[in-house]
N, C-alpha and C. Protein backbone atom coordinates (compact mmCIF):
# COMPACT_ATOMS: atom_id res chain seq x y z
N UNK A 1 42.46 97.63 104.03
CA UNK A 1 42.68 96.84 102.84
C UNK A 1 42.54 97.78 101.64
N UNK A 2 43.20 97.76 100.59
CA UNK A 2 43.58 98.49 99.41
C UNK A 2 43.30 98.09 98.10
N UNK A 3 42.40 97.96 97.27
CA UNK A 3 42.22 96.98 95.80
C UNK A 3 42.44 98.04 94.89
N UNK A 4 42.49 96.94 93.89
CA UNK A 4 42.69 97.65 92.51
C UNK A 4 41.71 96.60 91.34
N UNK A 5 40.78 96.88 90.75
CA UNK A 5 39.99 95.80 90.34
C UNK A 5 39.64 94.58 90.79
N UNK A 6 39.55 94.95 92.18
CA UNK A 6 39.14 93.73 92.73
C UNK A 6 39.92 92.74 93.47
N UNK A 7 41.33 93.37 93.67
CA UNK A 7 42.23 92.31 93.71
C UNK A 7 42.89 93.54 94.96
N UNK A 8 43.50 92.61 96.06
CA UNK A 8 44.26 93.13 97.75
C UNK A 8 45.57 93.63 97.10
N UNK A 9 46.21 94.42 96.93
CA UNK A 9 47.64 95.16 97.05
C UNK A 9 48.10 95.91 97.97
N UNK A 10 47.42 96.20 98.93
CA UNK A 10 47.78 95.90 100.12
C UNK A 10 47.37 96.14 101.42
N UNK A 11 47.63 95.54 102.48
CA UNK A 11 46.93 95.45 103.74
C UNK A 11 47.51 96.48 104.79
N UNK A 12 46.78 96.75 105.89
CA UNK A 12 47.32 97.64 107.03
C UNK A 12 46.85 96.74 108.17
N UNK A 13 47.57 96.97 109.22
CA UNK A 13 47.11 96.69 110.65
C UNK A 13 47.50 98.09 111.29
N UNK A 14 46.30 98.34 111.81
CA UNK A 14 45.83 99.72 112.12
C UNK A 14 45.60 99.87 114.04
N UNK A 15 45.58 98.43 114.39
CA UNK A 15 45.15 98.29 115.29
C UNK A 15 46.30 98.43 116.66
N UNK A 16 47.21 97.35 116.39
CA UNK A 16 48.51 97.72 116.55
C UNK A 16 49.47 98.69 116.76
N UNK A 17 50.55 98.75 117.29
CA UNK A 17 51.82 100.03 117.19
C UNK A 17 53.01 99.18 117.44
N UNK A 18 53.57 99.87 116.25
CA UNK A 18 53.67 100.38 115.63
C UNK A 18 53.09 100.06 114.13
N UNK A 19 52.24 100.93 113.54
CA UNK A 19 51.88 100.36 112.02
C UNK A 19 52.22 99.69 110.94
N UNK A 20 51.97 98.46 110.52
CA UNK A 20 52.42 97.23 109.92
C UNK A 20 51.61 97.23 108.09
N UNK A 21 52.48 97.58 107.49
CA UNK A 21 51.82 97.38 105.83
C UNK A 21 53.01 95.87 105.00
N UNK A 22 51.37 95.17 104.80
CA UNK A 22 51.60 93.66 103.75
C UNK A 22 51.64 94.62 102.71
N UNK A 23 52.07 94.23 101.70
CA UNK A 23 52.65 94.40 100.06
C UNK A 23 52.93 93.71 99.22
N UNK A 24 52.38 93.06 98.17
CA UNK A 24 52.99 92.23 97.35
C UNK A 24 54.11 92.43 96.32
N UNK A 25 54.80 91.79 96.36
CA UNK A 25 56.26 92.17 95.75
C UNK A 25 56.74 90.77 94.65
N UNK A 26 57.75 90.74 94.00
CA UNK A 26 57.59 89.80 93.22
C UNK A 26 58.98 88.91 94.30
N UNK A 27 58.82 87.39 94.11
CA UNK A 27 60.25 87.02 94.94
C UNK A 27 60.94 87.40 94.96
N UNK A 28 62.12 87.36 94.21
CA UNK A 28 63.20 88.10 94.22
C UNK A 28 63.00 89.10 94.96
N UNK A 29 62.42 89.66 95.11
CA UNK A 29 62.96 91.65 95.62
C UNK A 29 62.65 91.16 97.03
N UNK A 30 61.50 90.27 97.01
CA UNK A 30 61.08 90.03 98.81
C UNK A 30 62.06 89.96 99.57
N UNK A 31 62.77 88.96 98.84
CA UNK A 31 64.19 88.26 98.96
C UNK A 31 65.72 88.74 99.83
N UNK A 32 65.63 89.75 98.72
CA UNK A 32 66.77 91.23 98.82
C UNK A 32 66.02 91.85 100.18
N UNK A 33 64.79 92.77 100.08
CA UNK A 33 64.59 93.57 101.42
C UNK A 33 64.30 92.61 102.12
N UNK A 34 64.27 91.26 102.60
CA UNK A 34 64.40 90.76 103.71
C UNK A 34 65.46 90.78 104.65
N UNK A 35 66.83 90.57 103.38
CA UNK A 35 67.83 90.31 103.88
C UNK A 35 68.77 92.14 104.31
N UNK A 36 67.67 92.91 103.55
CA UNK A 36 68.25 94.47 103.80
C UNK A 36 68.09 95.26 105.29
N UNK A 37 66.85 95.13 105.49
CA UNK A 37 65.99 96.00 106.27
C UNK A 37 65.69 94.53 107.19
N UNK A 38 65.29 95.19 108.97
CA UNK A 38 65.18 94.35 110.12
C UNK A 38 63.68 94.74 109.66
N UNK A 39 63.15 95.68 109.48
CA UNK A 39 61.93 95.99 110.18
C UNK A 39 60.83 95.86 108.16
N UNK A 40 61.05 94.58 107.69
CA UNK A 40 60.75 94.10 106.52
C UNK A 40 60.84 92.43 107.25
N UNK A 41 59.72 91.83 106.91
CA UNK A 41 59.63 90.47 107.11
C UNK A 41 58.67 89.81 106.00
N UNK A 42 58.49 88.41 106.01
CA UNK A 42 57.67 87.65 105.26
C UNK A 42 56.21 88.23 105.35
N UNK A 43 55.61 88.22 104.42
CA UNK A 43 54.07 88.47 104.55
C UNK A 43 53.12 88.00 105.89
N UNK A 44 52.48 88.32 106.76
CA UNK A 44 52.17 87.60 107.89
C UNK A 44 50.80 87.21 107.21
N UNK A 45 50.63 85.77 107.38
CA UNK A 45 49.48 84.96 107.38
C UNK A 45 48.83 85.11 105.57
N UNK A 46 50.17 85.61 104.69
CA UNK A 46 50.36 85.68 103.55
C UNK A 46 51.10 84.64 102.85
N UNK A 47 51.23 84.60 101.68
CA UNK A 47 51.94 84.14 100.70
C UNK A 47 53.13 84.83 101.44
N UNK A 48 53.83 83.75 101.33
CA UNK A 48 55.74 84.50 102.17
C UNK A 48 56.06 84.98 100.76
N UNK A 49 56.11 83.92 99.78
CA UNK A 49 57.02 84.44 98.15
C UNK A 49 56.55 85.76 98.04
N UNK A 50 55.45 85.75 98.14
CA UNK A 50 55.22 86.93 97.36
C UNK A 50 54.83 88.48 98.14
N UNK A 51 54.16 88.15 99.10
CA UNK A 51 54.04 89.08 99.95
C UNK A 51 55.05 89.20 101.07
N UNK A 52 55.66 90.78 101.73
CA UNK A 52 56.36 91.37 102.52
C UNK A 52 55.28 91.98 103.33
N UNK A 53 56.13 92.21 104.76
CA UNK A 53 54.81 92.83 105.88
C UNK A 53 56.13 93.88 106.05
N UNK A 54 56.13 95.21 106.47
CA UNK A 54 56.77 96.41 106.51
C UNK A 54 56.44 96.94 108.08
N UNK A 55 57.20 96.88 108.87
CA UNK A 55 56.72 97.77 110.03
C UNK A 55 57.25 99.45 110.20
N UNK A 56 56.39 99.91 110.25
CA UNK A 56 56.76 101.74 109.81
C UNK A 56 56.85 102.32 111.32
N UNK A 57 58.06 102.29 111.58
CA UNK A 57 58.45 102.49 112.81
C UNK A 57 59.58 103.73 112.83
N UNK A 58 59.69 104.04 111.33
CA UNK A 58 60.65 105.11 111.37
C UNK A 58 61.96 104.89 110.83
N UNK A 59 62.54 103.24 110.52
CA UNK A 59 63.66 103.14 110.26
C UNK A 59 63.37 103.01 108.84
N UNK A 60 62.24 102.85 108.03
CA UNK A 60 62.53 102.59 106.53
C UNK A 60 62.34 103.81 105.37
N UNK A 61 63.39 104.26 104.68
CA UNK A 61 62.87 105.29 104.04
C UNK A 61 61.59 105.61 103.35
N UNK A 62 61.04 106.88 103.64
CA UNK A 62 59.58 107.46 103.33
C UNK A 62 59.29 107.17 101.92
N UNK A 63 61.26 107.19 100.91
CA UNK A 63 60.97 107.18 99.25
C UNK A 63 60.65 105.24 99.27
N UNK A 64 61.62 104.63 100.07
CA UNK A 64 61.35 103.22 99.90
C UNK A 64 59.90 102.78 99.86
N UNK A 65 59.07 103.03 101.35
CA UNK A 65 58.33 103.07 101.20
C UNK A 65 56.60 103.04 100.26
N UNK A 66 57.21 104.08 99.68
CA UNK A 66 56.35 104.97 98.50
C UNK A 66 56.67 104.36 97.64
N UNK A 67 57.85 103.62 97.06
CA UNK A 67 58.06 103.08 96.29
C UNK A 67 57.71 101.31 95.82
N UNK A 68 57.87 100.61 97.46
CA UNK A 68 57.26 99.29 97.10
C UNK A 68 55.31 99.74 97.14
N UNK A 69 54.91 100.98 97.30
CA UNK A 69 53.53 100.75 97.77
C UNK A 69 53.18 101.03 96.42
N UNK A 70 53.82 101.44 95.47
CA UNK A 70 53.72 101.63 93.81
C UNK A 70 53.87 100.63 93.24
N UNK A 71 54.78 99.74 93.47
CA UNK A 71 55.21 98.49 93.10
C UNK A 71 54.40 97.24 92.87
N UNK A 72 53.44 97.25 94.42
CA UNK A 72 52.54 96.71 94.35
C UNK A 72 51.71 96.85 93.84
N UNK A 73 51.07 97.94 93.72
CA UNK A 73 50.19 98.48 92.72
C UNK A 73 50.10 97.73 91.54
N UNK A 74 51.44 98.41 91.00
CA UNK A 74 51.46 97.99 89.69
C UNK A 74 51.67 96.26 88.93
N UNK A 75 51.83 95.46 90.34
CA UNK A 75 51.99 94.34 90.34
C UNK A 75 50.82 93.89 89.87
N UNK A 76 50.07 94.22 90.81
CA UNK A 76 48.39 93.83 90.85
C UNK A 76 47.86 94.09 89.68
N UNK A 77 48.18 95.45 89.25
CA UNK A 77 47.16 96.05 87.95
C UNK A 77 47.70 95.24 86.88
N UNK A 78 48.91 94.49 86.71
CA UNK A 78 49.32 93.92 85.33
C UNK A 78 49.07 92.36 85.30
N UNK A 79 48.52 91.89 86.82
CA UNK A 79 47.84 90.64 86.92
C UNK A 79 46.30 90.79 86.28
N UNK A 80 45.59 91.69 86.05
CA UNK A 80 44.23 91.68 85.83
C UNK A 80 44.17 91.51 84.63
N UNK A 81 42.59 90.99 84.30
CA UNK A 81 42.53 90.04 83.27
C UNK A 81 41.87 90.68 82.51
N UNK A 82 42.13 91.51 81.27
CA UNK A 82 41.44 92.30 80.59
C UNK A 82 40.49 92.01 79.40
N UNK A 83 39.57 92.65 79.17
CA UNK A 83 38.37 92.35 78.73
C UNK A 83 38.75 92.60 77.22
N UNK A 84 38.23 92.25 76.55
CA UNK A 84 38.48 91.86 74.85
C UNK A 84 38.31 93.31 74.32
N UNK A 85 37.94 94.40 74.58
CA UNK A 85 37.77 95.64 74.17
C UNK A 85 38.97 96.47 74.52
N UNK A 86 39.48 96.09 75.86
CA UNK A 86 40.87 96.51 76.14
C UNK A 86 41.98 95.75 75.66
N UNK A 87 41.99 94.93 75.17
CA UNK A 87 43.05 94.23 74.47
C UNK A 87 43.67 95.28 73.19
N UNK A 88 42.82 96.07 72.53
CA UNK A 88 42.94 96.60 71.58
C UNK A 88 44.19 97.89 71.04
């Protein structure tokens, strides 16, 4: 599991094989790489809207990749609720 102030952006199953990363994504895009990529599905035991589960099996590009795992990130970090000193 992965936080950013406190808050999941994203999950691994480690346990498993081939290795499986949840990600939160905004709808729309879930949307699109659902319908892009086989090895991209609904969030498992997640929010479907919003979360994607990724199986890294080799077929999804390394930049794609790297790129929704930023995504999320930055999803998360612009959900947090900032304190009156950072408002500034």
């Amino acid at each position: 599991m992965f936080k950013v102030g406190g808050k999941v952006y994203a999950l691994g199953d480690i346990m498993g094989g081939p290795l499986k990363l949840s990600l939160k994504v905004r709808p729309e895009r879930g949307d699109e790489l659902r319908a892009a990529h086989a090895a991209i599905v609904s969030g498992h035991h997640l929010n479907r809207r919003h979360w994607i589960t990724l199986t890294l099996d080799g077929s999804l590009p390394d930049t794609l990749v790297g790129e929704l795992l930023a995504s999320s990130h930055a999803l998360v970090v612009a959900g947090l609720i900032r304190t009156p000193t950072e408002r500034c």
